[in-house]
C-alpha atoms as a PDB file:
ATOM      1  CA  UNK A   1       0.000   0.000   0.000  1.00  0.00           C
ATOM      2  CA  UNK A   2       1.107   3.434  -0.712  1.00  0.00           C
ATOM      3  CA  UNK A   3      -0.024   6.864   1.078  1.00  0.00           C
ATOM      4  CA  UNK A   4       0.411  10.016  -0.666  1.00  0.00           C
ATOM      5  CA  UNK A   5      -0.697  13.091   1.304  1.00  0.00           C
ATOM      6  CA  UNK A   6      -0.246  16.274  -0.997  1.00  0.00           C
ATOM      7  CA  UNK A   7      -0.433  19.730   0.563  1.00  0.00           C
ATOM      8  CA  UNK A   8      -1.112  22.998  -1.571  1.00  0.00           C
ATOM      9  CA  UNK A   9       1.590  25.756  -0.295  1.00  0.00           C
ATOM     10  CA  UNK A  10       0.002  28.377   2.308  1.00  0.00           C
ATOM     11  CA  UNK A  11      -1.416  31.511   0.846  1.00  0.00           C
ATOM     12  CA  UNK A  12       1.411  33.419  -0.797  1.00  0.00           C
ATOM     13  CA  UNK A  13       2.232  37.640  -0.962  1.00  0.00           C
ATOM     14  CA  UNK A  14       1.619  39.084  -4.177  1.00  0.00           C
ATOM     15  CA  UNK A  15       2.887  42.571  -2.613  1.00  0.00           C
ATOM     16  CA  UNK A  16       6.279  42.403  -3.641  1.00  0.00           C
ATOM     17  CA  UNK A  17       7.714  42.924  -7.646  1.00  0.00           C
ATOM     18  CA  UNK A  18       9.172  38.948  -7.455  1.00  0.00           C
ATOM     19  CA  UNK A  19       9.371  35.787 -10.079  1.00  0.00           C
ATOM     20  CA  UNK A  20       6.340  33.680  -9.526  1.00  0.00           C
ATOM     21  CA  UNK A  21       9.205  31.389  -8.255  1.00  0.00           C
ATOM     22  CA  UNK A  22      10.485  33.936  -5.141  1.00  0.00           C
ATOM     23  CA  UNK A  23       6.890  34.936  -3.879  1.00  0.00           C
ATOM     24  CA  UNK A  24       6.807  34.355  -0.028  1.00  0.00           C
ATOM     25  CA  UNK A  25       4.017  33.075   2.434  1.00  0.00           C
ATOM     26  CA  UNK A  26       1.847  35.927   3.637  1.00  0.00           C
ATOM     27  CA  UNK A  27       0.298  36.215   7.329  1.00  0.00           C
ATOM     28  CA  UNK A  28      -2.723  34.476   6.436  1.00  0.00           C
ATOM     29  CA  UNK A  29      -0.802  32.035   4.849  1.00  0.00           C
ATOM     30  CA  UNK A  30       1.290  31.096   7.209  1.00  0.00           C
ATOM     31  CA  UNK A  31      -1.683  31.239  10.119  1.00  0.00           C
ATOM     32  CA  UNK A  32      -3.530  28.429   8.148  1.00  0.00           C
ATOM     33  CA  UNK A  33       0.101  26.495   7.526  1.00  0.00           C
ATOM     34  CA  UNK A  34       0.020  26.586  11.301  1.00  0.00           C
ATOM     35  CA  UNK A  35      -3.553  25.721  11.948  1.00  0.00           C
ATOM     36  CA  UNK A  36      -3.753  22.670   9.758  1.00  0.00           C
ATOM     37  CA  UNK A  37      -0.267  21.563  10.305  1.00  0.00           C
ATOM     38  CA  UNK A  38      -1.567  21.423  14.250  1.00  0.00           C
ATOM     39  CA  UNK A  39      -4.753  19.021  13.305  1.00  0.00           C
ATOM     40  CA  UNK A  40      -3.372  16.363  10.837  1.00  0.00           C
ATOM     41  CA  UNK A  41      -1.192  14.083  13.110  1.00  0.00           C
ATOM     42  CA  UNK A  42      -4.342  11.493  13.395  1.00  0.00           C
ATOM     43  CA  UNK A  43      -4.395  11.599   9.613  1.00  0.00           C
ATOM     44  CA  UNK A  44      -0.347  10.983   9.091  1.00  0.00           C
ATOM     45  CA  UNK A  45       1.420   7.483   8.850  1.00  0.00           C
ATOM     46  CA  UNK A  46       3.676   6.316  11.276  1.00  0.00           C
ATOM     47  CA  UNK A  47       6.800   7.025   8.686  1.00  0.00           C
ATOM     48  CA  UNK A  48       6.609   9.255   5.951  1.00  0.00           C
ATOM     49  CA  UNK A  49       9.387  11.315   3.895  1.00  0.00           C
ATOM     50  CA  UNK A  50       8.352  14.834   2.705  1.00  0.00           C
ATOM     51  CA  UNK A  51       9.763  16.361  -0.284  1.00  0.00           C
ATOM     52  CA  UNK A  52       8.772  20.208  -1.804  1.00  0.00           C
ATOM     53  CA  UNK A  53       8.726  22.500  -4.366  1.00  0.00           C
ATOM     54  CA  UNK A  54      11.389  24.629  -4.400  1.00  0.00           C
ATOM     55  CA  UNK A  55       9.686  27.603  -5.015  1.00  0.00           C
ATOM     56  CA  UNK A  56       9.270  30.428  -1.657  1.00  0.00           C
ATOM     57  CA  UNK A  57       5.985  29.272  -0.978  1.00  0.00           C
ATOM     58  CA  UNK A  58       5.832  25.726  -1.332  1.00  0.00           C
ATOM     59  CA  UNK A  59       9.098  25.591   0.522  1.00  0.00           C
ATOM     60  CA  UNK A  60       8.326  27.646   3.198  1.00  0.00           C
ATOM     61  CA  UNK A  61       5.129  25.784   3.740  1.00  0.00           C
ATOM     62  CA  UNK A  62       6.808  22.822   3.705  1.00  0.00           C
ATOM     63  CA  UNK A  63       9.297  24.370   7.104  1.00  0.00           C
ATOM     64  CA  UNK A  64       6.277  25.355   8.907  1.00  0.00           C
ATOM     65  CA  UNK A  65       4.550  21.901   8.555  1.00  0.00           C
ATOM     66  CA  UNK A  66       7.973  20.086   9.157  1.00  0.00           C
ATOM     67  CA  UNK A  67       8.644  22.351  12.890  1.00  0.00           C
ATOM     68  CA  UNK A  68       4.997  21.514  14.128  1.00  0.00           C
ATOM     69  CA  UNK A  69       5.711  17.546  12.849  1.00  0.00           C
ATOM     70  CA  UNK A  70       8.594  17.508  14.593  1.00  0.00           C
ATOM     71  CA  UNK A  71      10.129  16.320  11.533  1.00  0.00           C
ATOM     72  CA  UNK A  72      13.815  17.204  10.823  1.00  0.00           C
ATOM     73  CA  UNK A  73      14.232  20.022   8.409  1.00  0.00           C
ATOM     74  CA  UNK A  74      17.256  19.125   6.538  1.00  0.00           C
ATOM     75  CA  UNK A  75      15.548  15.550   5.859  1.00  0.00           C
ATOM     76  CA  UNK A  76      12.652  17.612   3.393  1.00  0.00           C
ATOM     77  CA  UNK A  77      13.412  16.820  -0.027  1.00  0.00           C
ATOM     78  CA  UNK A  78      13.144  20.263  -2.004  1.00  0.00           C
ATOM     79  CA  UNK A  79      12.981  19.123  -5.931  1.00  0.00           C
ATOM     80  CA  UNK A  80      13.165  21.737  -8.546  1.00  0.00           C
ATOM     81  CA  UNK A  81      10.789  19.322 -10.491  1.00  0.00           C
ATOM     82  CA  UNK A  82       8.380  19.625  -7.781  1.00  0.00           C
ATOM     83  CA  UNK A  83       7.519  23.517  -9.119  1.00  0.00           C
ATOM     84  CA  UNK A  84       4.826  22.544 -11.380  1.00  0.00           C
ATOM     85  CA  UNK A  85       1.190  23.618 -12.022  1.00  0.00           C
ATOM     86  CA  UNK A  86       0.500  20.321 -14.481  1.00  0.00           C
ATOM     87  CA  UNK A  87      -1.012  17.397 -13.572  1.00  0.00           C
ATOM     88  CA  UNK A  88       0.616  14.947 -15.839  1.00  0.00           C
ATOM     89  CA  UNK A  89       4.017  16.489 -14.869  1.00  0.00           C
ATOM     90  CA  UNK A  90       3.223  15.901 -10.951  1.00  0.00           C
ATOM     91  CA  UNK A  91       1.965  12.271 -11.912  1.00  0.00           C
ATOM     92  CA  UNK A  92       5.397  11.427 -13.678  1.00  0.00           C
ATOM     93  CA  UNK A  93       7.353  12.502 -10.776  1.00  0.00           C
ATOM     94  CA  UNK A  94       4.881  10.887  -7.863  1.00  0.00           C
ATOM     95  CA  UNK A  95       5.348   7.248 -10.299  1.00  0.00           C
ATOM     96  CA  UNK A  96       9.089   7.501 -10.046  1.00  0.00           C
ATOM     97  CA  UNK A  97       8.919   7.720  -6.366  1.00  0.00           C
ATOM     98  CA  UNK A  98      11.537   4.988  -5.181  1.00  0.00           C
ATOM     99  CA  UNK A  99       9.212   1.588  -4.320  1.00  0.00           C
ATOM    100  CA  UNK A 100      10.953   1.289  -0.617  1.00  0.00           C
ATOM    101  CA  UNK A 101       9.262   4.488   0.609  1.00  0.00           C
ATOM    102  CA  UNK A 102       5.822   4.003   1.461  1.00  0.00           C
ATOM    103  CA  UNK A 103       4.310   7.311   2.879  1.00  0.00           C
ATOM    104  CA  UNK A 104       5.429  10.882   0.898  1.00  0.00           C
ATOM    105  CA  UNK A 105       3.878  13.656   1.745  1.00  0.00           C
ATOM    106  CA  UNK A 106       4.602  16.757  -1.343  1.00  0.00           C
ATOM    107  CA  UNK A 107       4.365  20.444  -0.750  1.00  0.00           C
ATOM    108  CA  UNK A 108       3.557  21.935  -4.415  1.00  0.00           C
ATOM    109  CA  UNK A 109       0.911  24.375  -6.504  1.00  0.00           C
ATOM    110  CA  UNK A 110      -1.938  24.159  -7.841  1.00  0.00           C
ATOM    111  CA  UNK A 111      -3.547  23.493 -10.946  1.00  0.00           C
ATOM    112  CA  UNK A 112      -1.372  20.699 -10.604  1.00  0.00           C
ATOM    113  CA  UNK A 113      -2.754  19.115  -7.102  1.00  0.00           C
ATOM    114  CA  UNK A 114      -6.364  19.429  -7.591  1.00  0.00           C
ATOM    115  CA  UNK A 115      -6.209  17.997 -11.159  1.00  0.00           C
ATOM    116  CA  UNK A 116      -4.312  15.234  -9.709  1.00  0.00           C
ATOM    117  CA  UNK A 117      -6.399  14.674  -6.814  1.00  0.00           C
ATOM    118  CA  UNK A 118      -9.460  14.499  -8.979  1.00  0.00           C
ATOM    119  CA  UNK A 119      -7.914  11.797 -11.055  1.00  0.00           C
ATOM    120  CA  UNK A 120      -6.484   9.655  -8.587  1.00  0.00           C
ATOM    121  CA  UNK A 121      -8.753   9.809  -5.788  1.00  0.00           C
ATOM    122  CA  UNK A 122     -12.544   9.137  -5.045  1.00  0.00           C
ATOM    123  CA  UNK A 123     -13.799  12.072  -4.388  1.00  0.00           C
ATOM    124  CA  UNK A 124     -14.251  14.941  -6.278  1.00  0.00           C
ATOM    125  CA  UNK A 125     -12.756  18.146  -4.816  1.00  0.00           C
ATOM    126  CA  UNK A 126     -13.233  21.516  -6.828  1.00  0.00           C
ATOM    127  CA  UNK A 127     -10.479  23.058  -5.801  1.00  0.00           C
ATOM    128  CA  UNK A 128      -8.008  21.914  -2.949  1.00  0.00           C
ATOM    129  CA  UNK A 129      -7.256  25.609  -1.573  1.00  0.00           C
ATOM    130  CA  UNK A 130      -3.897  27.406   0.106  1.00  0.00           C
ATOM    131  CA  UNK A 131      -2.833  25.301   2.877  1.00  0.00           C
ATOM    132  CA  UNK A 132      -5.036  22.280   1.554  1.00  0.00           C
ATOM    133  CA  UNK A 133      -4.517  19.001   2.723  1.00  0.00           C
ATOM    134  CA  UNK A 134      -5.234  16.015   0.652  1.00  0.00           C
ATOM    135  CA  UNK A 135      -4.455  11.985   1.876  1.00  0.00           C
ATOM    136  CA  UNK A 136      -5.013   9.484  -0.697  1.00  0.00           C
ATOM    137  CA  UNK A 137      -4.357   5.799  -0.181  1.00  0.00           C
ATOM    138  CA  UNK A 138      -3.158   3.463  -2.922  1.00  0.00           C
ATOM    139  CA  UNK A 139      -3.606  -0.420  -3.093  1.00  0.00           C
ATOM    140  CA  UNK A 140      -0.716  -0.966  -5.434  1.00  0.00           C
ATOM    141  CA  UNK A 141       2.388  -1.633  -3.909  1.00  0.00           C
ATOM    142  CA  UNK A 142       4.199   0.036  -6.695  1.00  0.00           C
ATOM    143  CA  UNK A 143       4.395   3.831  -7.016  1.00  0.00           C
ATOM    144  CA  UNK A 144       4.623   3.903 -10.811  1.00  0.00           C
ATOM    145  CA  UNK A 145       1.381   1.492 -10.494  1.00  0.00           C
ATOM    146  CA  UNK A 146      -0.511   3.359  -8.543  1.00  0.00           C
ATOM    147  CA  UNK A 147      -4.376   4.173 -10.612  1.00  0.00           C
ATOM    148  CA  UNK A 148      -7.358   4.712  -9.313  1.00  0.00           C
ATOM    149  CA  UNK A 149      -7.124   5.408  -5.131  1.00  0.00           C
ATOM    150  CA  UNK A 150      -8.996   6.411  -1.980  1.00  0.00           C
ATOM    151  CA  UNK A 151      -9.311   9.693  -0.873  1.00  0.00           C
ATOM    152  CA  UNK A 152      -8.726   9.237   2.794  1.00  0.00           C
ATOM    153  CA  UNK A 153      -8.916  12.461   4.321  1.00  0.00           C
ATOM    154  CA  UNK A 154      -9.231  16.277   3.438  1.00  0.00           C
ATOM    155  CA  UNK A 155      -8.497  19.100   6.133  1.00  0.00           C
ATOM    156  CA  UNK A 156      -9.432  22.739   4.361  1.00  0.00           C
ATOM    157  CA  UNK A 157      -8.300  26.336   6.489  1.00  0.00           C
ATOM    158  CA  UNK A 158     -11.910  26.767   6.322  1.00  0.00           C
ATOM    159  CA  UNK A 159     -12.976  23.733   8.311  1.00  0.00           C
ATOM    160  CA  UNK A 160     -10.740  24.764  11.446  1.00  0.00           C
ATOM    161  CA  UNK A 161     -12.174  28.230  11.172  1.00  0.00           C
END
């Protein structure tokens, strides 16, 4: 079985002239990183990697999640290849996910994480928002096998509001 929790960065600042890529985390944003970061331990496996975008946001998100985890912050993966907004993109990299790891949970941007939630899990979800979180559980024991899955659980900002 695989487990594949995706998380759309917090809610980033538009304020500042900055690449798409550089844009940081504004206050909101980082209150809801905190907020569902501090509800989804019931919802995690027991071991799990994380990797992230490289972009500000996704990265940054990634930090905050990590420090209320009490997961080590130089373990997060950061991939470059991670700073997608398409779906089949996202798909290739989540099937070439290394078989021995069972649980990944990925910090990255939407269009790309709705679209692939959509297709791969059982639920529909219009859009999975800033600070989203999305667990879906996979029968196959194979990452690049991995179809069809089970949306386990969804945590929104707005449900802890």
């Amino acid at each position: 079985m695989k487990n594949l929790i995706l998380i759309r960065h917090a809610k980033s600042s538009w304020d500042a002239p900055l690449k798409d890529f550089d844009r940081p985390l504004m206050k909101r944003g980082i209150l809801d990183a905190h907020s569902v970061s501090g509800v989804i331990t019931n919802f995690l496996p027991k071991t799990y990697i994380i990797w992230s975008s490289t972009a500000a946001r996704a990265s940054e998100t990634a930090i905050i999640f990590a420090q209320n985890l009490s997961y080590p912050i130089e373990s997060i993966l950061f991939r470059d290849e991670l700073y997608t907004f398409d779906d089949r993109h996202l798909e290739k990299v989540i099937k070439s996910f290394d078989n021995s790891v069972e649980s990944v949970i990925l910090f990255g941007h939407n269009e790309a994480i709705t679209n692939f939630v959509n297709k791969f899990g059982d639920v529909f979800i219009e859009n999975v928002p800033t600070s989203g979180f999305v667990s879906l559980q996979f029968e196959e024991d194979s990452w690049d096998k991995i179809n069809k899955g089970k949306t386990h659980k969804t945590i929104f900002p707005k449900d802890l509001k």
